[in-house]
Protein backbone atom coordinates (compact mmCIF):
# COMPACT_ATOMS: atom_id res chain seq x y z
CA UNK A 1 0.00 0.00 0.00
CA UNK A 2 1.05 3.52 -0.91
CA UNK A 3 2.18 5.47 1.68
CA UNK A 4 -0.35 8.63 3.27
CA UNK A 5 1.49 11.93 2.23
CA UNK A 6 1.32 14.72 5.25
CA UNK A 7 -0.31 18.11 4.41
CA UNK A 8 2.49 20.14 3.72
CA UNK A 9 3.96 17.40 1.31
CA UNK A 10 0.67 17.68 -0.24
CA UNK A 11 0.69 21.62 -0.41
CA UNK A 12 3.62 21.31 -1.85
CA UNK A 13 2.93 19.09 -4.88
CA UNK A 14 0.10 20.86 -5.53
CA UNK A 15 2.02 23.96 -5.99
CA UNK A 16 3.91 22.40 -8.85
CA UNK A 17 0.79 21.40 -10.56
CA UNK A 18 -1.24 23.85 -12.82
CA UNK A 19 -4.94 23.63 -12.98
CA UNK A 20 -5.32 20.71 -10.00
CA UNK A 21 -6.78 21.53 -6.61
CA UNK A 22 -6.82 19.70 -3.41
CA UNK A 23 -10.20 19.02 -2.18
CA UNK A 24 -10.45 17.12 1.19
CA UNK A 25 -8.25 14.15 0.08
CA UNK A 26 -8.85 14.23 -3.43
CA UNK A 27 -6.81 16.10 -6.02
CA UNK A 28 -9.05 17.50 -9.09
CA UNK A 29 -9.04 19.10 -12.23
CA UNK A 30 -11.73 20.40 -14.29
CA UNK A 31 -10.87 20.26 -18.66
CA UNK A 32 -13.27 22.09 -21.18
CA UNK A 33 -13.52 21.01 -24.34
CA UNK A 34 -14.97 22.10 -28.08
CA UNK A 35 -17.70 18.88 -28.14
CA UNK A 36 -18.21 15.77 -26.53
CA UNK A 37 -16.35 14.07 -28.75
CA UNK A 38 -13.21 15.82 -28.07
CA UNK A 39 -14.17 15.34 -24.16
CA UNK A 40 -14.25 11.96 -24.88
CA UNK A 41 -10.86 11.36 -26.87
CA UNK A 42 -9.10 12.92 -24.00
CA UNK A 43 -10.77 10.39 -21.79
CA UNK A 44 -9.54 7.69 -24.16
CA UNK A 45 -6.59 9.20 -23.78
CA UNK A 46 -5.93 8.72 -20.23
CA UNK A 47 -6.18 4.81 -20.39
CA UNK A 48 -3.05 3.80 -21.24
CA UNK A 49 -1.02 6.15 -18.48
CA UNK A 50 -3.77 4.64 -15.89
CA UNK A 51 -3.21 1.46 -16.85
CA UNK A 52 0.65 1.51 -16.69
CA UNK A 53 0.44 3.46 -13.33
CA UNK A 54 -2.08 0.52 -11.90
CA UNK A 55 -3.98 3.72 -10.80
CA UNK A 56 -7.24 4.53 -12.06
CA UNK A 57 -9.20 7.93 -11.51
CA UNK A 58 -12.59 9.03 -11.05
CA UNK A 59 -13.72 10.32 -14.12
CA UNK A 60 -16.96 12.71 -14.77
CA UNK A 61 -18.17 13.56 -18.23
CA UNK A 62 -20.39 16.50 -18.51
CA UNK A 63 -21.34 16.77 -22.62
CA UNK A 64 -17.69 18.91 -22.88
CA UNK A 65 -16.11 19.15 -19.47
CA UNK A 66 -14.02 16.18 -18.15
CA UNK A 67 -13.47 15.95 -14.27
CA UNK A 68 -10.69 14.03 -12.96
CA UNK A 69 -9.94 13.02 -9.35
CA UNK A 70 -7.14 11.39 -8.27
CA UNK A 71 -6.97 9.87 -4.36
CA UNK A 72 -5.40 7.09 -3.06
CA UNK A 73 -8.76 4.22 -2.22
CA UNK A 74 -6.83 1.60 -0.28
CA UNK A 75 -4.96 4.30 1.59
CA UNK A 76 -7.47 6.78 2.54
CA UNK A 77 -6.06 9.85 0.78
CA UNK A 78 -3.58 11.43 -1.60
CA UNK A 79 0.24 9.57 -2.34
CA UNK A 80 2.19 10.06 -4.64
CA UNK A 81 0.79 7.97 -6.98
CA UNK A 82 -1.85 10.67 -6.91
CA UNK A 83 0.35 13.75 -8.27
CA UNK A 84 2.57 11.39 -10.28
CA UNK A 85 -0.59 10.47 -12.33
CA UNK A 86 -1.86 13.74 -12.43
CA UNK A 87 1.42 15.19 -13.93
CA UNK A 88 0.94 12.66 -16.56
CA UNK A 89 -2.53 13.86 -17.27
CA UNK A 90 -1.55 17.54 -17.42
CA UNK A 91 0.22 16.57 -20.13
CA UNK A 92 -2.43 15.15 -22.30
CA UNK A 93 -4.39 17.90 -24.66
C-alpha cells in the first residue's frame, strides 16, 4: 500500500501542478472542451497512463467538461501515486 502523504507534502505538490486543486483528500481538475467528442478522446486518452500506473481515476463527463480526481482508495487519501498520475494527465491535450 502507498504510503499517506502529510499536508504540507501535499501543499507542496500541488504547488507544482497547474490547474489541479486539493479538495479534502482528493486532487481534481476540471478540462473544457470544443464537443463531446473531443471530451471523450481525451478520456480515451488517459487509459493507457492509468493502466501503466495501476492507478485509475474518477472520471466525470459533462457533454464537454471532463473531471478528474485522483486519491489514493486503499490508503485513505492522496500519495504520490496521486500527483505522479496527475502530472501525466496535465500533459495530455
Amino acid at each position: 500500500m502507498s504510503q499517506l502523504l502529510t499536508e504540507a507534502e501535499i501543499q507542496e505538490q500541488a504547488n507544482g501542478l497547474s490547474g489541479w486543486v486539493v479538495e479534502t483528500s482528493k486532487l481534481q481538475t476540471i478540462r473544457k472542451f470544443k464537443d463531446f467528442v473531443t471530451a471523450i478522446e481525451f478520456v480515451n486518452k488517459l487509459v493507457e497512463p492509468a493502466e501503466s500506473a495501476g492507478h485509475h481515476p474518477d472520471i466525470e463527463i459533462s457533454y464537454n467538461k471532463v473531471k478528474v480526481t485522483l486519491t489514493t482508495h486503499d490508503a485513505g487519501g492522496l500519495t504520490q501515486k496521486d500527483f505522479d498520475l496527475a502530472a501525466v494527465i496535465s500533459q495530455i491535450g
